[in-house]
Protein backbone atom coordinates (compact mmCIF):
# COMPACT_ATOMS: atom_id res chain seq x y z
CA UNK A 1 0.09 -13.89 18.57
CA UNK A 2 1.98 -13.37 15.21
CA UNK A 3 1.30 -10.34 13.20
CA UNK A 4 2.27 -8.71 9.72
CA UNK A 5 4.10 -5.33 9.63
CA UNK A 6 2.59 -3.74 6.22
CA UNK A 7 4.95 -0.48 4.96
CA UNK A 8 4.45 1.44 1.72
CA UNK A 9 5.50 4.76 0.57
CA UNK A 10 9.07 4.56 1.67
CA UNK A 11 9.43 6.72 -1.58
CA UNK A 12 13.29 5.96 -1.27
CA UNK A 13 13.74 7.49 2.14
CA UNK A 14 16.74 5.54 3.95
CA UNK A 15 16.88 6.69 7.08
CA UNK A 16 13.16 6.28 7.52
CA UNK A 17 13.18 2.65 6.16
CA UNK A 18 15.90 2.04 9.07
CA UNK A 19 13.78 3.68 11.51
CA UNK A 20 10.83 1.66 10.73
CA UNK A 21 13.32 -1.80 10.26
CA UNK A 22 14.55 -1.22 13.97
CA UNK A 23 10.88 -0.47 15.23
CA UNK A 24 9.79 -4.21 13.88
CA UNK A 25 12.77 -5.95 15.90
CA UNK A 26 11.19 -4.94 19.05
CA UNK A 27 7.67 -6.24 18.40
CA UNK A 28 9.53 -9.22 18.26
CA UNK A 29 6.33 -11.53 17.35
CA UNK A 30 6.35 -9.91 13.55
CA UNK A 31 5.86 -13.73 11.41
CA UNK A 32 5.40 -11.62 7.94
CA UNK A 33 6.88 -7.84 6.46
CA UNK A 34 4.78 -6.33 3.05
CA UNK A 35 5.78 -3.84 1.15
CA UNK A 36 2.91 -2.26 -0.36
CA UNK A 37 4.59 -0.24 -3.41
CA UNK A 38 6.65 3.04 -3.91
CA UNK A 39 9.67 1.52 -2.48
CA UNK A 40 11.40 4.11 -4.54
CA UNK A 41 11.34 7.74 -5.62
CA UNK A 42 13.07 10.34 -6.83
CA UNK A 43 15.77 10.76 -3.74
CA UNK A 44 19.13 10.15 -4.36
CA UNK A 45 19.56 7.39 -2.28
CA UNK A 46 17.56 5.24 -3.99
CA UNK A 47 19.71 2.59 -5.10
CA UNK A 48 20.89 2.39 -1.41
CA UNK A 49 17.60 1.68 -0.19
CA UNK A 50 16.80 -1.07 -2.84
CA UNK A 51 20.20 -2.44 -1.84
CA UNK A 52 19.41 -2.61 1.68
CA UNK A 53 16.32 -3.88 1.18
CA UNK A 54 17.49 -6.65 -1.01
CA UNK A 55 19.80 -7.22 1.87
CA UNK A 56 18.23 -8.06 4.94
CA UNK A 57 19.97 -7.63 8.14
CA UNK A 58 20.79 -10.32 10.86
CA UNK A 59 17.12 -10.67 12.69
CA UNK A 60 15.29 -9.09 9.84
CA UNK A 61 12.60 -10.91 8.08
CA UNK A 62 13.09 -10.79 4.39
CA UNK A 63 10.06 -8.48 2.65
CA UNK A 64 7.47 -8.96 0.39
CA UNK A 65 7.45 -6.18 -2.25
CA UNK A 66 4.46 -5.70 -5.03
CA UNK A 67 4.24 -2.66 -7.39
CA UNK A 68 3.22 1.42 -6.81
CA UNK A 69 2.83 4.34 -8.54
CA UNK A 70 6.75 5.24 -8.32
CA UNK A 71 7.60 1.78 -10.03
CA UNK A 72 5.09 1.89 -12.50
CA UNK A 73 6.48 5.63 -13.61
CA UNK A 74 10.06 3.74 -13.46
CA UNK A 75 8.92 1.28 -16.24
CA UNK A 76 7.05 4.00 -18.10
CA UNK A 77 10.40 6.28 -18.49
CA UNK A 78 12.24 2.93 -19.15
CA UNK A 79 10.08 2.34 -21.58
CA UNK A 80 9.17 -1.07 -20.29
CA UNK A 81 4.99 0.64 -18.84
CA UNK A 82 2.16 -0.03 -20.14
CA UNK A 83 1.86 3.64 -21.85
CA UNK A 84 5.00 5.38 -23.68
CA UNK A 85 4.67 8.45 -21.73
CA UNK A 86 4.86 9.71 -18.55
CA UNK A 87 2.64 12.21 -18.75
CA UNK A 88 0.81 12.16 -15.31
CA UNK A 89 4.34 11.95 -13.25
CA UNK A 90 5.31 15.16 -15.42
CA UNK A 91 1.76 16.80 -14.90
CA UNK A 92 1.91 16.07 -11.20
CA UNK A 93 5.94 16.56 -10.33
CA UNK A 94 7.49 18.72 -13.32
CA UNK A 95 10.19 18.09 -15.27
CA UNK A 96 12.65 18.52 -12.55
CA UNK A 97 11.46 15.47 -10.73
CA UNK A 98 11.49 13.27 -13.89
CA UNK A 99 14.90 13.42 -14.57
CA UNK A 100 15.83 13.35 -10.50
CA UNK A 101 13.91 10.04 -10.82
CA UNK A 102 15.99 8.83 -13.92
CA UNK A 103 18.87 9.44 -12.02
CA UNK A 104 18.06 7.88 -9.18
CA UNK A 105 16.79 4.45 -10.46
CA UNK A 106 19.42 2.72 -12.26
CA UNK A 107 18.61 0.24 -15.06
CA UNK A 108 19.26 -2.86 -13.94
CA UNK A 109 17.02 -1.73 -11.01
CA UNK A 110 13.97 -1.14 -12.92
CA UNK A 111 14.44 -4.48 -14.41
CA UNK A 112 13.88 -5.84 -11.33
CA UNK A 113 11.36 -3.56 -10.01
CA UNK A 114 9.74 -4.64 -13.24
CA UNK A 115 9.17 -8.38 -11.93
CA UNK A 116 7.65 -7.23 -8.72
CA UNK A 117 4.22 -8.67 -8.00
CA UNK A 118 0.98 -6.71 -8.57
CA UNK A 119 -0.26 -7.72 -5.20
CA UNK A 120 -0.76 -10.61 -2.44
CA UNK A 121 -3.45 -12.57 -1.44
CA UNK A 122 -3.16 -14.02 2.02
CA UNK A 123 -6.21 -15.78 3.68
CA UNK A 124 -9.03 -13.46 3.22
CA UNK A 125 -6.98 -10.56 2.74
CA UNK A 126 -5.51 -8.70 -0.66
CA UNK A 127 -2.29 -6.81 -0.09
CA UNK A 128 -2.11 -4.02 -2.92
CA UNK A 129 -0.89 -0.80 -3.71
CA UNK A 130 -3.47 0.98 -5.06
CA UNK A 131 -6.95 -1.32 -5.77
CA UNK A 132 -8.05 -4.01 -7.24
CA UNK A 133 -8.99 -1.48 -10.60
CA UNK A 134 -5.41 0.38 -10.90
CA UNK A 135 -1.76 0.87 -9.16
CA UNK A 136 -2.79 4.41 -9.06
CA UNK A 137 -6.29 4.37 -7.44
CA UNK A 138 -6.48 6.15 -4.24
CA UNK A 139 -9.08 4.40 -1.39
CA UNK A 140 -9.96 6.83 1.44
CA UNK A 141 -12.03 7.47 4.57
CA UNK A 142 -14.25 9.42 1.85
CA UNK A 143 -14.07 6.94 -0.72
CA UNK A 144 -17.98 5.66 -1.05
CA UNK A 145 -19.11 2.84 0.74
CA UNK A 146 -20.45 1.03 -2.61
CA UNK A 147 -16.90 1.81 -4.54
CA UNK A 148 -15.61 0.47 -1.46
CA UNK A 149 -17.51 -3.20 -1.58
CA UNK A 150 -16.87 -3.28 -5.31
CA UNK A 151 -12.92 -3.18 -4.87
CA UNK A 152 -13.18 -6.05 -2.00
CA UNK A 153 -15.48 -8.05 -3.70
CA UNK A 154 -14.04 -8.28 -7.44
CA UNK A 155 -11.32 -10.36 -5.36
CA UNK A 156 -13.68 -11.83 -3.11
CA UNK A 157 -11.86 -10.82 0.15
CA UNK A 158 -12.87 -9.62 3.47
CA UNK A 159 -9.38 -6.83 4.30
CA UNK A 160 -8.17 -4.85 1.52
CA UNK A 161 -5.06 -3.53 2.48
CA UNK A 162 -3.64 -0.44 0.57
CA UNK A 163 -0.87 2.40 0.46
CA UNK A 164 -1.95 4.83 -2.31
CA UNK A 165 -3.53 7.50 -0.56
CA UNK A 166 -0.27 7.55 2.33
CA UNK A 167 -3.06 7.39 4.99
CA UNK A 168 -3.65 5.12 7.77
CA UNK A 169 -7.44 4.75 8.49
CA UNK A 170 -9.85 1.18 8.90
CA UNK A 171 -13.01 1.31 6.90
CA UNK A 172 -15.47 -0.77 7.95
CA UNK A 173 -18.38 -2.09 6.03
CA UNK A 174 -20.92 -3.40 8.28
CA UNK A 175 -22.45 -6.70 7.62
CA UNK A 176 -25.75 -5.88 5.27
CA UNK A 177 -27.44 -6.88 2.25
CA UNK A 178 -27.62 -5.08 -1.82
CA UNK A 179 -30.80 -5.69 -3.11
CA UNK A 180 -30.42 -5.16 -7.40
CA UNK A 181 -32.51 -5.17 -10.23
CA UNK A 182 -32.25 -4.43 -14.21
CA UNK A 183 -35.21 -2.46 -16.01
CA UNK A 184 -35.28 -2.41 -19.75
CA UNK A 185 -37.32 -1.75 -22.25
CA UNK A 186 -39.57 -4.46 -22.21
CA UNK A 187 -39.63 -5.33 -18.72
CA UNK A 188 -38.14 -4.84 -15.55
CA UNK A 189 -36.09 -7.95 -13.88
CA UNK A 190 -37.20 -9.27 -10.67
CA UNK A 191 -35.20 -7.76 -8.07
CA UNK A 192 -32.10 -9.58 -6.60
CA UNK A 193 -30.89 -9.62 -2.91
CA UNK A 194 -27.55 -10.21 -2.53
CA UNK A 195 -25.69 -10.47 1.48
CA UNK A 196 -22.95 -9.04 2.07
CA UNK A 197 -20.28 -10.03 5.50
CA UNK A 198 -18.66 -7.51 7.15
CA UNK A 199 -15.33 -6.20 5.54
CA UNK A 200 -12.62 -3.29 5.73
CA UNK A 201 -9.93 -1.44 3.55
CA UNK A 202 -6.85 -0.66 5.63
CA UNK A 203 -4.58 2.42 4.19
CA UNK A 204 -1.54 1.32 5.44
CA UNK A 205 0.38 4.64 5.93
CA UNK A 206 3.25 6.23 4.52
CA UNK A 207 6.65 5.21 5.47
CA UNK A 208 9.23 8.05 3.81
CA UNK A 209 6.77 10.99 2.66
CA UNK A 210 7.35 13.24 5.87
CA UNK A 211 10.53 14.02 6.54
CA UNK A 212 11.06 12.47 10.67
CA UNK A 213 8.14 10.48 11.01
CA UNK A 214 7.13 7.06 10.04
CA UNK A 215 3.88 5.15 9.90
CA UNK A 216 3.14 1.50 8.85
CA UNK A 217 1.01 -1.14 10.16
CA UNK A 218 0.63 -3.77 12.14
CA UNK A 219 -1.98 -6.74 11.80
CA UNK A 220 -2.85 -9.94 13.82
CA UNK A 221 -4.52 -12.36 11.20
CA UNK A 222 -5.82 -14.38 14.35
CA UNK A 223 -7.92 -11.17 16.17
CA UNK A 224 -8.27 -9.20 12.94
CA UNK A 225 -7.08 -6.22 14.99
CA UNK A 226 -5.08 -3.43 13.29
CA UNK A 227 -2.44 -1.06 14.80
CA UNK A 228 -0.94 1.54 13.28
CA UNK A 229 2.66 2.67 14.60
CA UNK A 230 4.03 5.98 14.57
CA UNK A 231 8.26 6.32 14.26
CA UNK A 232 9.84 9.34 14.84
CA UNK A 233 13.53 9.60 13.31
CA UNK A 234 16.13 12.25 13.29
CA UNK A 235 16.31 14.95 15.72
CA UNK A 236 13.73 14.21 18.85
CA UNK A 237 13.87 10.70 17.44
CA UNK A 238 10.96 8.07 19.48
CA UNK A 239 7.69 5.71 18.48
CA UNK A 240 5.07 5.15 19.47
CA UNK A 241 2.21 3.24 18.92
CA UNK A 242 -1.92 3.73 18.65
CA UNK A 243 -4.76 1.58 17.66
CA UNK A 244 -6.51 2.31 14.65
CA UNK A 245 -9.81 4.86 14.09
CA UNK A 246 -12.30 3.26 12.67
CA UNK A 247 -14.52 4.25 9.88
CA UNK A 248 -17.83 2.06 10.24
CA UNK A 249 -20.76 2.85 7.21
């Protein structure tokens, strides 16, 4: 059966991006490769990645790349965000980090990390960096189960898969029903019962945040099942490969 391999958080890493590349050739029934944001960072290889990744190799499929955090603090120094300042990269990273990211992302670069899409919708599953709400929203295994429902369901999907946090975890929300209601001032409105299917957010893992190992996923539209795969780069170098905890509220 043909599955997606979902990355994010390659955070310009190279070597990691390789790893991971070279992992996917020997599933060999891969139909489909996301990118899930932060395809750069502030690493000095940067440009080489985005190269290389523009650049498939022979046998590779050719990616599909939406917008993260790092791109959106590309635009924002570029002056092409939606705010003039990037005040929460320099809160988070310091100053030192801002200008390693300047120099690592040329122009013409953020141009065309600048047409990236926001997201992709395949089936009955949203591929995103962050949420349906923001690039920079993080969704977690502690991440309520009603904040949860409201980021499937404002898209109307039944997997929500996303790479903010850098986690891998499957968060399943058991099939159920809401039942609502409005109270004002003059009277309260008669209560409304709403069903709700079973669904599940996927974080995706993190591809170049720790140094030697790599984790993305894999998915299989057909069985709905979801693997996460572990490469290990660099000195000990292997993979390996383990099916996915689930979180079931």
């Amino acid at each position: 059966m043909n599955k997606w391999a979902i990355l994010s958080g390659i955070e310009g890493n190279l070597a990691a991006y390789q790893a991971v590349m070279a992992d996917i050739k020997r599933q060999k029934d891969v139909e489909a490769l996301y990118i899930l944001g932060d395809l750069v960072g502030p690493r000095e290889e940067a440009e080489k990645l985005v190269e290389r990744v523009q650049n498939p190799q022979p046998g590779e499929l050719e990616p599909l790349i939406c917008k993260g955090w790092w791109e959106e603090q590309c635009l924002i120094l570029h002056g092409l965000g939606m705010t003039g300042e990037a005040t929460e990269l320099l809160a988070k990273y310091g100053g030192d980090t801002v200008k390693l990211l300047w120099d690592s992302v040329s122009r013409p670069t953020v141009q065309w990390l600048r047409n990236l899409d926001f997201g992709f919708s395949e089936l009955d599953c949203l591929l995103i960096h962050g949420s349906t709400v923001s690039v920079d929203e993080e969704l977690t295994p502690a991440t309520p189960p009603i904040q949860m429902l409201d980021r499937l369901s404002r898209m109307q999907v039944n997997n929500l898969f996303c790479g903010r946090s850098g986690l891998a975890f499957q968060y399943q929300l058991q099939a159920g029903s809401i039942t609502t209601g409005v109270t004002t001032l003059d009277s309260p409105a008669s209560p409304e019962t709403v069903e709700i299917s079973s669904r599940q957010v996927i974080g995706v893992g993190n591809v170049g945040r720790k140094l030697g190992e790599a984790i993305y996923t894999l998915y299989t539209p057909e069985t709905n099942f979801v693997e996460f795969k572990t490469v290990r780069y660099g000195v000990g170098k292997g993979f390996q490969g383990k099916s996915a905890k689930a979180v079931s509220l």
